[in-house]
N, C-alpha and C. Protein backbone atom coordinates (compact mmCIF):
# COMPACT_ATOMS: atom_id res chain seq x y z
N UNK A 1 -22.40 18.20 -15.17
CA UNK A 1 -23.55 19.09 -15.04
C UNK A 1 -23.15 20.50 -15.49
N UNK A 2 -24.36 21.37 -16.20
CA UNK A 2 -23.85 22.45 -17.02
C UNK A 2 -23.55 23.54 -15.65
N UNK A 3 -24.56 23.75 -14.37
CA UNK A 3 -24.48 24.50 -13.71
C UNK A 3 -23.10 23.97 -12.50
N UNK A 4 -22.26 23.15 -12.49
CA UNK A 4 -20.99 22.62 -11.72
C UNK A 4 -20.14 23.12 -11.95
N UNK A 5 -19.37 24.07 -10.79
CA UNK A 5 -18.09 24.29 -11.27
C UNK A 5 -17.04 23.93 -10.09
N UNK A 6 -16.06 23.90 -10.47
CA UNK A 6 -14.88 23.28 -9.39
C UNK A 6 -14.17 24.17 -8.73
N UNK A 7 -14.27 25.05 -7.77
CA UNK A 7 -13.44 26.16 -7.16
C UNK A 7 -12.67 26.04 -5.42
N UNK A 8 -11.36 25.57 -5.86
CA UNK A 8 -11.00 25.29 -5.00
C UNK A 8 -10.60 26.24 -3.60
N UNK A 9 -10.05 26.06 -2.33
CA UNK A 9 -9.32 27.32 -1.22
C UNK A 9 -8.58 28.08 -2.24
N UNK A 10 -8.19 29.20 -1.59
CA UNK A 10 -6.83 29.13 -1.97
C UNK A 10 -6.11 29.83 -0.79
N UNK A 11 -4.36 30.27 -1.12
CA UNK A 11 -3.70 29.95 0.27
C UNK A 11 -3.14 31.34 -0.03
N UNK A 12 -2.44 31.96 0.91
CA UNK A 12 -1.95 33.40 1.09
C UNK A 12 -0.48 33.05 1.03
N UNK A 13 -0.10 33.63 -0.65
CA UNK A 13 1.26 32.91 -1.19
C UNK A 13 2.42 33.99 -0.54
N UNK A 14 1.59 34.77 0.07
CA UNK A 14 3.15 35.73 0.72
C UNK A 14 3.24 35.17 2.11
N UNK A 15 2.25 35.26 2.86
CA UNK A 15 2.31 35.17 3.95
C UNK A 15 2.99 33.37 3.92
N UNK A 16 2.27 32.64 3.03
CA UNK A 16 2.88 30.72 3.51
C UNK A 16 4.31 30.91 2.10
N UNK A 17 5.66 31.05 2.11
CA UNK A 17 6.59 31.15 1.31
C UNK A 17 7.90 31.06 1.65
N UNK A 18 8.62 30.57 0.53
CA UNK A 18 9.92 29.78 0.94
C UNK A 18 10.51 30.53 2.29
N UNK A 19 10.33 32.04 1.48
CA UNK A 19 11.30 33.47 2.52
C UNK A 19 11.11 33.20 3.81
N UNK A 20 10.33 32.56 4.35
CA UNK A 20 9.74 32.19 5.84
C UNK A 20 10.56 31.10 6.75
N UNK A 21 11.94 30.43 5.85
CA UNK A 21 12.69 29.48 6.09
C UNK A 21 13.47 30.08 7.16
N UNK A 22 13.76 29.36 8.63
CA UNK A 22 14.62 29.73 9.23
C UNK A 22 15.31 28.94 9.90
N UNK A 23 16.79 29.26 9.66
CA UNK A 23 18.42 28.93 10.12
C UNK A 23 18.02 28.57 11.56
N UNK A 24 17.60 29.44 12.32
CA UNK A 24 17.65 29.73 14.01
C UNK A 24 16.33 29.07 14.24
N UNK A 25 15.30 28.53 13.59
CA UNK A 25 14.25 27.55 14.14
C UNK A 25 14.67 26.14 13.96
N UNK A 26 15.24 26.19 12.60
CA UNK A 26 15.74 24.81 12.39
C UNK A 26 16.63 24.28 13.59
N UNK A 27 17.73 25.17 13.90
CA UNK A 27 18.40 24.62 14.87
C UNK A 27 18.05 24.43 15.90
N UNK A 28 16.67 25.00 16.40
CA UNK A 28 16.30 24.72 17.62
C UNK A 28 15.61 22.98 17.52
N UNK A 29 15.53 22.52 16.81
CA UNK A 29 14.88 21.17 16.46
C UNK A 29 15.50 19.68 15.88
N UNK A 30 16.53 20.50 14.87
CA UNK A 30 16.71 19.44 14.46
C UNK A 30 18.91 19.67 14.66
N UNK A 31 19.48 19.11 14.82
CA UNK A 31 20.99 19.14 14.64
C UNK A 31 21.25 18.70 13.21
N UNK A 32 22.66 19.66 12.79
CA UNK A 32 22.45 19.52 11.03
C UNK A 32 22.78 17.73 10.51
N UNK A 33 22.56 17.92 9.52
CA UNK A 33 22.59 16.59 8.87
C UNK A 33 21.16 15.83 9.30
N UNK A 34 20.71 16.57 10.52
CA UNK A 34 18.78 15.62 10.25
C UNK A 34 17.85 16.00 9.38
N UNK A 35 16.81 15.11 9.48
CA UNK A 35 15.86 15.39 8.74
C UNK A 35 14.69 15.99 9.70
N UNK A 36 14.46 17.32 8.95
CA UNK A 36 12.85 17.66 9.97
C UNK A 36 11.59 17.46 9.37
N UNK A 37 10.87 16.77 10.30
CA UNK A 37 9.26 16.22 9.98
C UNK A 37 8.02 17.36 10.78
N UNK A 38 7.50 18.00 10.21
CA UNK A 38 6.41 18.67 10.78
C UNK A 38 5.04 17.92 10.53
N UNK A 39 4.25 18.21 11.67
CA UNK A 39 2.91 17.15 11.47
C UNK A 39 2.20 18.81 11.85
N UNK A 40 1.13 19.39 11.27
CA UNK A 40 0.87 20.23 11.69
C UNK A 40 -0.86 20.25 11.41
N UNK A 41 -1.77 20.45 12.81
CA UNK A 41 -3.35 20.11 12.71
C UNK A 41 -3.40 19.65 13.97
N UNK A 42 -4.57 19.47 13.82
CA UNK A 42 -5.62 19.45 15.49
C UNK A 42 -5.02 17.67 15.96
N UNK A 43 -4.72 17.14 17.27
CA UNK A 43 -4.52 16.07 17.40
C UNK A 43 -5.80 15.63 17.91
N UNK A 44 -6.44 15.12 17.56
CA UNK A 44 -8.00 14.43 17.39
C UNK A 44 -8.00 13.27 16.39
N UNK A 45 -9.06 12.20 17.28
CA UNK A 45 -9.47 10.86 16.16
C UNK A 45 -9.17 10.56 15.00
N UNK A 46 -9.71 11.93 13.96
CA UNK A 46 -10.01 11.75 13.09
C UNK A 46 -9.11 12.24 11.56
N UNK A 47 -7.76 12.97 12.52
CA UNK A 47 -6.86 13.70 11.74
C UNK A 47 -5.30 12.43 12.13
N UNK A 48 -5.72 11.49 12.66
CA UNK A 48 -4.73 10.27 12.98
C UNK A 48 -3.32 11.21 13.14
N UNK A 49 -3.18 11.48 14.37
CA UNK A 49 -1.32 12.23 14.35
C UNK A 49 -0.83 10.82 14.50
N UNK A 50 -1.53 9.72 15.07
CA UNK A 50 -0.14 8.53 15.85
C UNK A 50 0.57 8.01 14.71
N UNK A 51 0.17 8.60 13.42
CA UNK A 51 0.40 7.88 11.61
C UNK A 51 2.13 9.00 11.97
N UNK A 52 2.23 9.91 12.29
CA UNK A 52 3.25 10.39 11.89
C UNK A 52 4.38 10.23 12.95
N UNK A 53 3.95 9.66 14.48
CA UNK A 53 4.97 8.99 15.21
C UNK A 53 5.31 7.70 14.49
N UNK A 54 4.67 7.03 13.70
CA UNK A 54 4.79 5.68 13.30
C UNK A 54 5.64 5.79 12.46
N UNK A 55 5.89 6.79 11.34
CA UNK A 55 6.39 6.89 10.46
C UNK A 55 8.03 7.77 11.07
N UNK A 56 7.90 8.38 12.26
CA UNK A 56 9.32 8.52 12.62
C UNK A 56 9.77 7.71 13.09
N UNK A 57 9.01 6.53 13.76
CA UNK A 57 9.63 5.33 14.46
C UNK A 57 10.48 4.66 13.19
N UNK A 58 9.66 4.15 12.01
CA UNK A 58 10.33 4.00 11.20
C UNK A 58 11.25 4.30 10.36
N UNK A 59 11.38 6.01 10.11
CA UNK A 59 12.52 6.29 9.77
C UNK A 59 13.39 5.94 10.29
N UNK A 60 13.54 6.05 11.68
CA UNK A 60 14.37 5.88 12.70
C UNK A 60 14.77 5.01 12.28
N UNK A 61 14.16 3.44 12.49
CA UNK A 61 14.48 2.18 12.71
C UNK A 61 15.15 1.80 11.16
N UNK A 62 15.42 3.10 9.70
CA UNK A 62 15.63 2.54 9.02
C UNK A 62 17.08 3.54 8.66
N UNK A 63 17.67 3.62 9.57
CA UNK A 63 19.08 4.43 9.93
C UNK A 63 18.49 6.14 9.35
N UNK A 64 17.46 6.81 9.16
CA UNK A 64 17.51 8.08 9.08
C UNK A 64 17.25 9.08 9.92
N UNK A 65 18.27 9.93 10.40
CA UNK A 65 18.09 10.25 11.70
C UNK A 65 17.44 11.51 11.71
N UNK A 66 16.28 11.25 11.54
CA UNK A 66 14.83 11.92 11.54
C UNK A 66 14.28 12.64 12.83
N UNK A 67 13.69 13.46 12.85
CA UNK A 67 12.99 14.49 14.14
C UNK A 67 11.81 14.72 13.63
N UNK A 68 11.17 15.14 14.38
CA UNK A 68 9.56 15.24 14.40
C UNK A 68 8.89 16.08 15.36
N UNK A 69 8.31 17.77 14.37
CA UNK A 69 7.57 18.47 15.53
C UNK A 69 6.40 18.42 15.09
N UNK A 70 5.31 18.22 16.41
CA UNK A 70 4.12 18.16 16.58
C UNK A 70 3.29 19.82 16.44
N UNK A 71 2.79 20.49 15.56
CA UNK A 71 2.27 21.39 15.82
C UNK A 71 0.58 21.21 15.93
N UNK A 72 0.19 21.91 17.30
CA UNK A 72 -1.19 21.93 17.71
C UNK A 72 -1.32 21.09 18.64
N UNK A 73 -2.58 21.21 18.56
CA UNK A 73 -2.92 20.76 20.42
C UNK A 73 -4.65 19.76 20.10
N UNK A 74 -4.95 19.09 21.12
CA UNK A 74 -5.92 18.33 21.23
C UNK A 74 -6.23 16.81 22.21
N UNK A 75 -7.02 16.61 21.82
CA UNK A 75 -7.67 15.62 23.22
C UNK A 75 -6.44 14.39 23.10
N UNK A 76 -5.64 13.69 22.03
CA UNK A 76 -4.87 12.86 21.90
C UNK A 76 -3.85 13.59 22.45
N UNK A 77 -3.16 14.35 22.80
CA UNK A 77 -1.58 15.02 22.82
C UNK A 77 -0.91 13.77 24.11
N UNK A 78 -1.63 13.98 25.30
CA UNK A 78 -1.19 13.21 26.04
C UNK A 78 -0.99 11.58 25.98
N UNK A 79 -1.83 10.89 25.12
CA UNK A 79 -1.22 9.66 24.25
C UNK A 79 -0.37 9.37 23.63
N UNK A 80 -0.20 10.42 22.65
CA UNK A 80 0.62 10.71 21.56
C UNK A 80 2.30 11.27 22.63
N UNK A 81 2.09 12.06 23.78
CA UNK A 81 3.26 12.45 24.47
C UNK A 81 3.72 10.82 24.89
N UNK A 82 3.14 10.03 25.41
CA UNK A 82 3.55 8.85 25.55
C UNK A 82 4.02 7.71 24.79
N UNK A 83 3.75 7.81 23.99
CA UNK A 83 3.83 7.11 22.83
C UNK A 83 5.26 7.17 22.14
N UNK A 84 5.79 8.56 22.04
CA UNK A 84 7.01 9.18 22.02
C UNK A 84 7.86 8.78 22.71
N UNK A 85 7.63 9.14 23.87
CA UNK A 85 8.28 8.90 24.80
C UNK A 85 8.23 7.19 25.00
N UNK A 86 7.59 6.54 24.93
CA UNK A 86 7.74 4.97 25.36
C UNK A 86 8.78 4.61 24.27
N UNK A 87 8.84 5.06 23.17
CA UNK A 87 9.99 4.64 21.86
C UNK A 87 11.06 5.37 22.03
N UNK A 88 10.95 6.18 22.48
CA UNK A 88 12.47 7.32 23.11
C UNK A 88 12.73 8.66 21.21
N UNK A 89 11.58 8.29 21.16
CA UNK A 89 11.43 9.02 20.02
C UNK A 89 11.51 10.76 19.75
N UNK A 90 12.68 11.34 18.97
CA UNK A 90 12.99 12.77 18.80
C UNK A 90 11.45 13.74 18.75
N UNK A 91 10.55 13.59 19.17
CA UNK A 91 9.39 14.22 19.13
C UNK A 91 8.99 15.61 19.64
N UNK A 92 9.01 16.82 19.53
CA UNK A 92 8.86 18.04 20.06
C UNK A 92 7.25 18.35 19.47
N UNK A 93 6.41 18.62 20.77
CA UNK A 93 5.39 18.93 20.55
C UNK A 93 5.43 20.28 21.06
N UNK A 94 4.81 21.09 19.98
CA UNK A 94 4.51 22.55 20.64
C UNK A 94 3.86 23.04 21.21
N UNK A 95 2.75 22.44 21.05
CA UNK A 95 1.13 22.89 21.09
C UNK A 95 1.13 23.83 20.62
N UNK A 96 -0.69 24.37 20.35
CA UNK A 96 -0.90 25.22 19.43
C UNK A 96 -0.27 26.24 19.11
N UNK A 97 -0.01 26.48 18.09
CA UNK A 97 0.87 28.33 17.83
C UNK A 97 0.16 29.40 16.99
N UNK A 98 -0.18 30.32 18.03
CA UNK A 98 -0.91 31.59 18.01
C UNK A 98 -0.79 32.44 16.63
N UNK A 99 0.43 32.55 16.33
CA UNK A 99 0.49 33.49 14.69
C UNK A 99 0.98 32.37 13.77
N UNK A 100 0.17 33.10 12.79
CA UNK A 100 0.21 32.46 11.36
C UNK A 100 1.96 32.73 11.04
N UNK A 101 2.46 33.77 11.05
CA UNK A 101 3.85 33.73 10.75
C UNK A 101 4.69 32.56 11.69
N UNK A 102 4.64 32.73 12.47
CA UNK A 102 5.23 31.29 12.86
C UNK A 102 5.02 29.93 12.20
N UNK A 103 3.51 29.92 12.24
CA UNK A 103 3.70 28.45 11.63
C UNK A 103 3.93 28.66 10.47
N UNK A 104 4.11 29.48 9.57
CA UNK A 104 4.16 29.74 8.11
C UNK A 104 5.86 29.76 8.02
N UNK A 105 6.43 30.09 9.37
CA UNK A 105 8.07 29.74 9.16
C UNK A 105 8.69 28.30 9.63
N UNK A 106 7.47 27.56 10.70
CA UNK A 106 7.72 26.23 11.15
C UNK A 106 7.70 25.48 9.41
N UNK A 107 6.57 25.73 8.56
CA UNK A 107 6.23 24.76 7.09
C UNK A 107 7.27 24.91 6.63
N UNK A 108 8.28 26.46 6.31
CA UNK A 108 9.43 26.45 5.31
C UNK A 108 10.32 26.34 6.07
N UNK A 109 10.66 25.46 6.90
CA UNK A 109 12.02 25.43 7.38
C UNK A 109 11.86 23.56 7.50
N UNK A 110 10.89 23.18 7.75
CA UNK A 110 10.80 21.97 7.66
C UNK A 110 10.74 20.73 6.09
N UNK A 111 11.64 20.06 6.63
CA UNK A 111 12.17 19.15 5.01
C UNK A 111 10.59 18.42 3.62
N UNK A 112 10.06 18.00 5.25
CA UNK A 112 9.01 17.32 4.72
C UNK A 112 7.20 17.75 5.46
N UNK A 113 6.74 17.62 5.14
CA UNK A 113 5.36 17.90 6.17
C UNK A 113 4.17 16.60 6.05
N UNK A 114 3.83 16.21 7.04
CA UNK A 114 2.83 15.15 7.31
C UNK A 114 1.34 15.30 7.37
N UNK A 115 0.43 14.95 6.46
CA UNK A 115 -0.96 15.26 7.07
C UNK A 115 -1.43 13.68 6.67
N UNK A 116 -1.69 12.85 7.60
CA UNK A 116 -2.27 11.70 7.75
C UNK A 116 -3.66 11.26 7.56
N UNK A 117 -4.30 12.80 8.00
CA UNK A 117 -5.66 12.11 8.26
C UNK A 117 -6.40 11.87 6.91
N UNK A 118 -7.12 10.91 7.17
CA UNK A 118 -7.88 10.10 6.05
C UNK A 118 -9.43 10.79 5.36
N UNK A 119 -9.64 12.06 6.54
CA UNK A 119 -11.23 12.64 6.19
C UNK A 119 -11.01 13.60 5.71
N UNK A 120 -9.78 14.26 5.26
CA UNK A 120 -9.88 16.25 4.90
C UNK A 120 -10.92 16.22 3.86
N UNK A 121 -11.23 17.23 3.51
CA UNK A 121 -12.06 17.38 2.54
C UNK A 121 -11.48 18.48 1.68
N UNK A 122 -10.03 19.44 2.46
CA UNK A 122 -9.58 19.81 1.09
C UNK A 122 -8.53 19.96 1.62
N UNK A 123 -7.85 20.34 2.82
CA UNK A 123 -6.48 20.14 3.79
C UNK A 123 -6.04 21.53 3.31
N UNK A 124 -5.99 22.89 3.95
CA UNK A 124 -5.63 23.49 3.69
C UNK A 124 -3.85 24.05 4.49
N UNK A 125 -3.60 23.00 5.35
CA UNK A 125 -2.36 23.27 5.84
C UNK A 125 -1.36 22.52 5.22
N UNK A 126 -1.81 21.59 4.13
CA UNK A 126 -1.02 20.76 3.63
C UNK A 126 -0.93 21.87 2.15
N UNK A 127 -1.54 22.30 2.03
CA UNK A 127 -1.31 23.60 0.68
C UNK A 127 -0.48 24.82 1.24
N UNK A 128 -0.47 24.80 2.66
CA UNK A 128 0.53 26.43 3.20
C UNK A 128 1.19 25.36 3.30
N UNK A 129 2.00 24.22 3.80
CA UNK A 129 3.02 23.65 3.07
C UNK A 129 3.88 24.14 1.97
N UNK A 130 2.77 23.25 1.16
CA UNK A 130 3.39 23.52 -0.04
C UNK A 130 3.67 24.94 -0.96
N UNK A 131 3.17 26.03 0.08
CA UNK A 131 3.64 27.51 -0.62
C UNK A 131 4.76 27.42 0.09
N UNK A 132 4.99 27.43 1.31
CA UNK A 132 6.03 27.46 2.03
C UNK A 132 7.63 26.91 1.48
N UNK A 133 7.36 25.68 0.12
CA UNK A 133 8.21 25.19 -0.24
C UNK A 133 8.08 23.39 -0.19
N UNK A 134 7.80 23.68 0.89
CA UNK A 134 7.88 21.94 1.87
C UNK A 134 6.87 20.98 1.35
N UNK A 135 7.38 19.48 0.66
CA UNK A 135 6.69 18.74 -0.10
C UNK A 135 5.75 18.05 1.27
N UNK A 136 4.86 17.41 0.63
CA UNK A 136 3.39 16.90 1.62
C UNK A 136 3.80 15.25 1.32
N UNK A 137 3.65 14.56 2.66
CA UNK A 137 3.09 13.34 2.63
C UNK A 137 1.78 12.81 3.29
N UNK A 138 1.02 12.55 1.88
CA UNK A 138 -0.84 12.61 2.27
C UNK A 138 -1.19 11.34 2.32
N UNK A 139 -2.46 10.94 2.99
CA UNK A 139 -2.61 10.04 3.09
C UNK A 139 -3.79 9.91 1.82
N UNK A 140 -3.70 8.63 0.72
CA UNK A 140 -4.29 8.08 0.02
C UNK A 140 -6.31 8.61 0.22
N UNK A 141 -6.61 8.80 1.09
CA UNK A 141 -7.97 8.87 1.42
C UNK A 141 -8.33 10.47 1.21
N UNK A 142 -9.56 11.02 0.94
CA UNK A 142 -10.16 12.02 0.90
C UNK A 142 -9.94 12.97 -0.22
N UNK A 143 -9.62 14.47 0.18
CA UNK A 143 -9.50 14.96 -0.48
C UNK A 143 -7.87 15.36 -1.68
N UNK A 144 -6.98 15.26 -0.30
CA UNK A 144 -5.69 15.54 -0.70
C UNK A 144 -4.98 14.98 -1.67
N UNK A 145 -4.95 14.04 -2.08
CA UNK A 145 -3.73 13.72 -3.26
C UNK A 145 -4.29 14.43 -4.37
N UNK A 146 -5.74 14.93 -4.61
CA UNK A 146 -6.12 16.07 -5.65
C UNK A 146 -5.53 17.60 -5.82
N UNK A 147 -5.18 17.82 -4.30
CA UNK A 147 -4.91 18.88 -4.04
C UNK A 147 -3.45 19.04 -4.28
N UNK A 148 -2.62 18.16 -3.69
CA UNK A 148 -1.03 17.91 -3.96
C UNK A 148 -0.58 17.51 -5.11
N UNK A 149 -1.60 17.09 -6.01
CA UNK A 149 -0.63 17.00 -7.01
C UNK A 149 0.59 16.03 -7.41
N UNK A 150 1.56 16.27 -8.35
CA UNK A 150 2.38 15.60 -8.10
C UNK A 150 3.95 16.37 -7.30
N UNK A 151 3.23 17.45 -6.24
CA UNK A 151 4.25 18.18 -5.68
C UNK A 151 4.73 17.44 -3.70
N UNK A 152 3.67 15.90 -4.44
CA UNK A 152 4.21 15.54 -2.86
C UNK A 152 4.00 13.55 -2.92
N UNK A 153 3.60 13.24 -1.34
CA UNK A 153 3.52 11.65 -2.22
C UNK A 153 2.33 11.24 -1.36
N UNK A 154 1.82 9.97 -2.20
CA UNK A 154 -0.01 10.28 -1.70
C UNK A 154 0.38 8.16 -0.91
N UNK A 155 0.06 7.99 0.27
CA UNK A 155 0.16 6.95 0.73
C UNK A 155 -1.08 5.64 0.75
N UNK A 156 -1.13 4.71 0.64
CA UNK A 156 -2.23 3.99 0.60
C UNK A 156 -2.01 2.94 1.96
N UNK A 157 -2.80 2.78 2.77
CA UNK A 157 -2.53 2.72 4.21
C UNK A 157 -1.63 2.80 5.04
N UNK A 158 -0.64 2.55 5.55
CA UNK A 158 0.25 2.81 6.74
C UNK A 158 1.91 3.30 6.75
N UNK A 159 2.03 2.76 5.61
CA UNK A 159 3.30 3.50 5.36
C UNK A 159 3.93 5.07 4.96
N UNK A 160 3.61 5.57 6.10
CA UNK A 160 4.14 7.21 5.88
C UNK A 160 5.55 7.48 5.91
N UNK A 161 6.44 6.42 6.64
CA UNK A 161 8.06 6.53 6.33
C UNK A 161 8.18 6.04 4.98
N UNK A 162 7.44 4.89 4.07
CA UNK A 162 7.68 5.06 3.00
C UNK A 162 7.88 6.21 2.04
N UNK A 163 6.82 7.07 2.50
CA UNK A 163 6.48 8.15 1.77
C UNK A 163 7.36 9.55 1.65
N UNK A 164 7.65 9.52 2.96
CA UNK A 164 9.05 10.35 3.57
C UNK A 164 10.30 10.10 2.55
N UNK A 165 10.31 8.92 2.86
CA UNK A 165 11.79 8.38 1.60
C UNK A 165 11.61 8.66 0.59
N UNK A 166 10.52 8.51 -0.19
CA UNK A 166 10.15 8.77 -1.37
C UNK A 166 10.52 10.29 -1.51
N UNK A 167 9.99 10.97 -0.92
CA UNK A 167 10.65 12.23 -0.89
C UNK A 167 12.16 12.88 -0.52
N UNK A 168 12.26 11.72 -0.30
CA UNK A 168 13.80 12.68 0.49
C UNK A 168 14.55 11.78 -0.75
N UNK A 169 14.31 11.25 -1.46
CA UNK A 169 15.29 10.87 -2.65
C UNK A 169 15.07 11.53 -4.23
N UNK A 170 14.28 12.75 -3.94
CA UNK A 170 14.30 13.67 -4.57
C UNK A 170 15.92 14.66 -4.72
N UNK A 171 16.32 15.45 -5.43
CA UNK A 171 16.86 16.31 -5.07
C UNK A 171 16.39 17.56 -3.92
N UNK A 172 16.93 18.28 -3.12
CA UNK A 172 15.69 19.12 -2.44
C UNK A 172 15.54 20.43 -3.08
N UNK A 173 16.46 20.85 -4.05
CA UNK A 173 15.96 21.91 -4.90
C UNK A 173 14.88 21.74 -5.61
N UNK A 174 14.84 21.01 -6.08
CA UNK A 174 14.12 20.33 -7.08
C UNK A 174 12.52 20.01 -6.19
N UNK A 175 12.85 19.29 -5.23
CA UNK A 175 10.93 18.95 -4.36
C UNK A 175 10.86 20.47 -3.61
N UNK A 176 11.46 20.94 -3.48
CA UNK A 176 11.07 22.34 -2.92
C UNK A 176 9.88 23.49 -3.66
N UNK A 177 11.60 24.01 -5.79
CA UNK A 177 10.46 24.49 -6.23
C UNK A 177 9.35 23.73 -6.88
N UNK A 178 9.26 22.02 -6.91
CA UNK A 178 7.80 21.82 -7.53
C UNK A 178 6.64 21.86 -6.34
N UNK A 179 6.94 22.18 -5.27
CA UNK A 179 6.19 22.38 -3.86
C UNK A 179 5.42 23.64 -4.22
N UNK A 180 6.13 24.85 -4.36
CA UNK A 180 6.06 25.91 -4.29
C UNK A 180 5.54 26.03 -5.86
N UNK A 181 5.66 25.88 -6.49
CA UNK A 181 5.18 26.18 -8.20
C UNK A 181 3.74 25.42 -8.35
N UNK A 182 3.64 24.26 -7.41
CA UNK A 182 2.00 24.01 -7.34
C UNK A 182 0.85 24.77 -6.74
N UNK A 183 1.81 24.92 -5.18
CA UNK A 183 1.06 25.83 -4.88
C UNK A 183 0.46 26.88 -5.13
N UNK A 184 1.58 27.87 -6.21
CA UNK A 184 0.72 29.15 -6.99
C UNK A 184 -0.12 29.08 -7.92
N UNK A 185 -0.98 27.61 -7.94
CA UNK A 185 -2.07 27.57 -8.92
C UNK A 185 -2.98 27.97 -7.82
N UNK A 186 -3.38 28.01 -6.79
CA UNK A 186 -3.95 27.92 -5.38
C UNK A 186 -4.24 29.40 -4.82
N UNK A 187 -3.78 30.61 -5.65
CA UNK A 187 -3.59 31.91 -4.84
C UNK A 187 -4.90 32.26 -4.51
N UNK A 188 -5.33 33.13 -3.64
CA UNK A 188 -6.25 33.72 -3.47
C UNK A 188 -7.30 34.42 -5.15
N UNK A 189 -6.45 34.89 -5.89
CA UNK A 189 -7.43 35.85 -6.95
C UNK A 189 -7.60 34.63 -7.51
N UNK A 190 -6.97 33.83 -7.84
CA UNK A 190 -7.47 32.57 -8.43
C UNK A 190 -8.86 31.62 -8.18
N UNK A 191 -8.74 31.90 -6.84
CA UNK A 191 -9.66 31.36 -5.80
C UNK A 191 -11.13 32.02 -6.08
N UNK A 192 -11.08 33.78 -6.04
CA UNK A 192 -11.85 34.70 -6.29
C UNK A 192 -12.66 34.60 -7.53
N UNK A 193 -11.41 34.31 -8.42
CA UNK A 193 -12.30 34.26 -9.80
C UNK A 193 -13.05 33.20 -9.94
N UNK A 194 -13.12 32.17 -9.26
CA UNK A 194 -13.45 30.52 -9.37
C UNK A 194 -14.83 31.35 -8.52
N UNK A 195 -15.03 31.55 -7.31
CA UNK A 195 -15.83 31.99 -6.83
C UNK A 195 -17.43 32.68 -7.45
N UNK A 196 -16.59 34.19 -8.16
CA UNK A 196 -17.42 34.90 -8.91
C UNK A 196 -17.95 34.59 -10.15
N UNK A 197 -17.54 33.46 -11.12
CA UNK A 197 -17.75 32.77 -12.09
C UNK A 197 -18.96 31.71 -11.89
N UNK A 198 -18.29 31.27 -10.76
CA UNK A 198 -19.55 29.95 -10.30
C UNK A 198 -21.07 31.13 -9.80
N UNK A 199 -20.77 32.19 -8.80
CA UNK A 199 -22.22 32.86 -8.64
C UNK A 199 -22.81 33.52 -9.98
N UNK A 200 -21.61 33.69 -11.20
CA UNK A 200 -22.47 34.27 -12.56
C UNK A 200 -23.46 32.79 -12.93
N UNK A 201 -23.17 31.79 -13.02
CA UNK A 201 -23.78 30.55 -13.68
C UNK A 201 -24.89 30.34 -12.68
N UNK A 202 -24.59 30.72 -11.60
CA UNK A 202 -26.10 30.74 -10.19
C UNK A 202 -26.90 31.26 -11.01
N UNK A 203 -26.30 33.01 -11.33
CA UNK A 203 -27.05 34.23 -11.25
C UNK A 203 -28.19 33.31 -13.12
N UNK A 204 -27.31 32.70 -13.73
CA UNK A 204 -28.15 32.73 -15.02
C UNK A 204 -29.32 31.65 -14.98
N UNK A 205 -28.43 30.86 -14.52
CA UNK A 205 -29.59 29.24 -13.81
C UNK A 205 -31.12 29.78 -12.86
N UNK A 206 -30.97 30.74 -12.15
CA UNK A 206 -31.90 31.31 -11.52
C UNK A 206 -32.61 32.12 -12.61
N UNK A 207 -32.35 33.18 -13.47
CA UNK A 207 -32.97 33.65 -14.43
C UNK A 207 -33.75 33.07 -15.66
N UNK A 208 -33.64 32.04 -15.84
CA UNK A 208 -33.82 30.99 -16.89
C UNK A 208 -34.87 30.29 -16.13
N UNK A 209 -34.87 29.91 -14.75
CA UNK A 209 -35.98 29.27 -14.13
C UNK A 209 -37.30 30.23 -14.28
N UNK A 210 -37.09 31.09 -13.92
CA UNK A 210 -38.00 32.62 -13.64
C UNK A 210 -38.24 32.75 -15.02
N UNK A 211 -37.71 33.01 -16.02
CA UNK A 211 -38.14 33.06 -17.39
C UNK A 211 -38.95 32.09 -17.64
N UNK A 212 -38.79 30.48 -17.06
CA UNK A 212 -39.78 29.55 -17.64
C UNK A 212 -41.09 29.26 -17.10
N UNK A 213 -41.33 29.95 -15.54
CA UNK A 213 -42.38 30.44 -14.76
C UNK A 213 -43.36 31.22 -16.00
């Protein structure tokens, strides 16, 4: 269609960026030589967190000695706390966290990042991810594997430790800057101009109607 245009979020490349990586968070989570898994979003129905205990169970169970923090809060937490716990599973849930700099230093300090759910419609924490550095494992459904690119790995039902591996047999220089080099297609002025372009093609589509009145 002549009047369609495609203008995606975009993400705040200073504030979500590698520089946000930290020595002294990491260690609070993970002991060296692990792998850290961030799941970060509302724990509700419809954003499936139990996809990313499943997928540490399995790392686990496939000798990688994997950790997993829960960021945010919601009506599942207390399922999901059990659930953990019934597998004896490395799981640290935070609940919600108040500043954006935090979680913008939880994304770059973490190896890999999880967004499971099957409904996003454009996932914008899986893009501060990926400014942050940190490659995405998305789930096959909705909006995201459009959005990620080939800066992460897109799953087709249940296997999210697959997806993990897939990534972690990257080099991590290497999945880091193609994390971060996707993301800066995503910046805000980018965003802006997509914006103000699409209301010029409004502004002419509306004038052209009125002209044919």
């Amino acid at each position: 269609m002549p009047n369609l245009r495609h203008v995606p979020l975009g993400v705040d490349l200073d504030l979500f960026s590698p520089r946000r990586r930290s020595p002294a968070l990491r260690q609070r989570y993970a002991a060296p030589g692990e792998v850290l898994i961030v799941h970060c979003g509302r724990l509700s129905v419809e954003k499936r967190p139990h996809r990313s205990i499943d997928a540490l169970a399995g790392l686990r169970a496939a000798g990688v000695p994997a950790v997993l923090v829960v960021a945010g809060d919601g009506p599942l937490r207390p399922r999901l706390e059990r659930q953990a716990a019934g597998d004896a599973l490395p799981v640290h849930f935070t609940g919600f966290i108040p500043g954006r700099q935090a979680v913008a230093a939880l994304l770059a300090t973490a190896d890999v990042a999880l967004a499971p759910g099957p409904v996003e419609t454009f996932g914008l924490a899986a893009l501060e991810a990926l400014a942050c550095g940190t490659p995405v494992v998305v789930s096959g459904s909705g909006a995201l594997p459009e959005v990620i690119g080939g800066a992460g790995v897109t799953v087709t039902g249940e296997d999210f430790a697959g997806g993990v591996l897939s990534v972690l047999r990257q080099p991590a220089g290497r999945r880091r800057a193609a994390a971060r080099a996707h993301a800066e297609q995503f910046g805000w002025p980018a965003a802006v101009r997509g914006f103000l372009a699409a209301h010029a093609v409004a502004d002419r589509v509306e004038k052209a109607k009125e002209a044919a009145t």
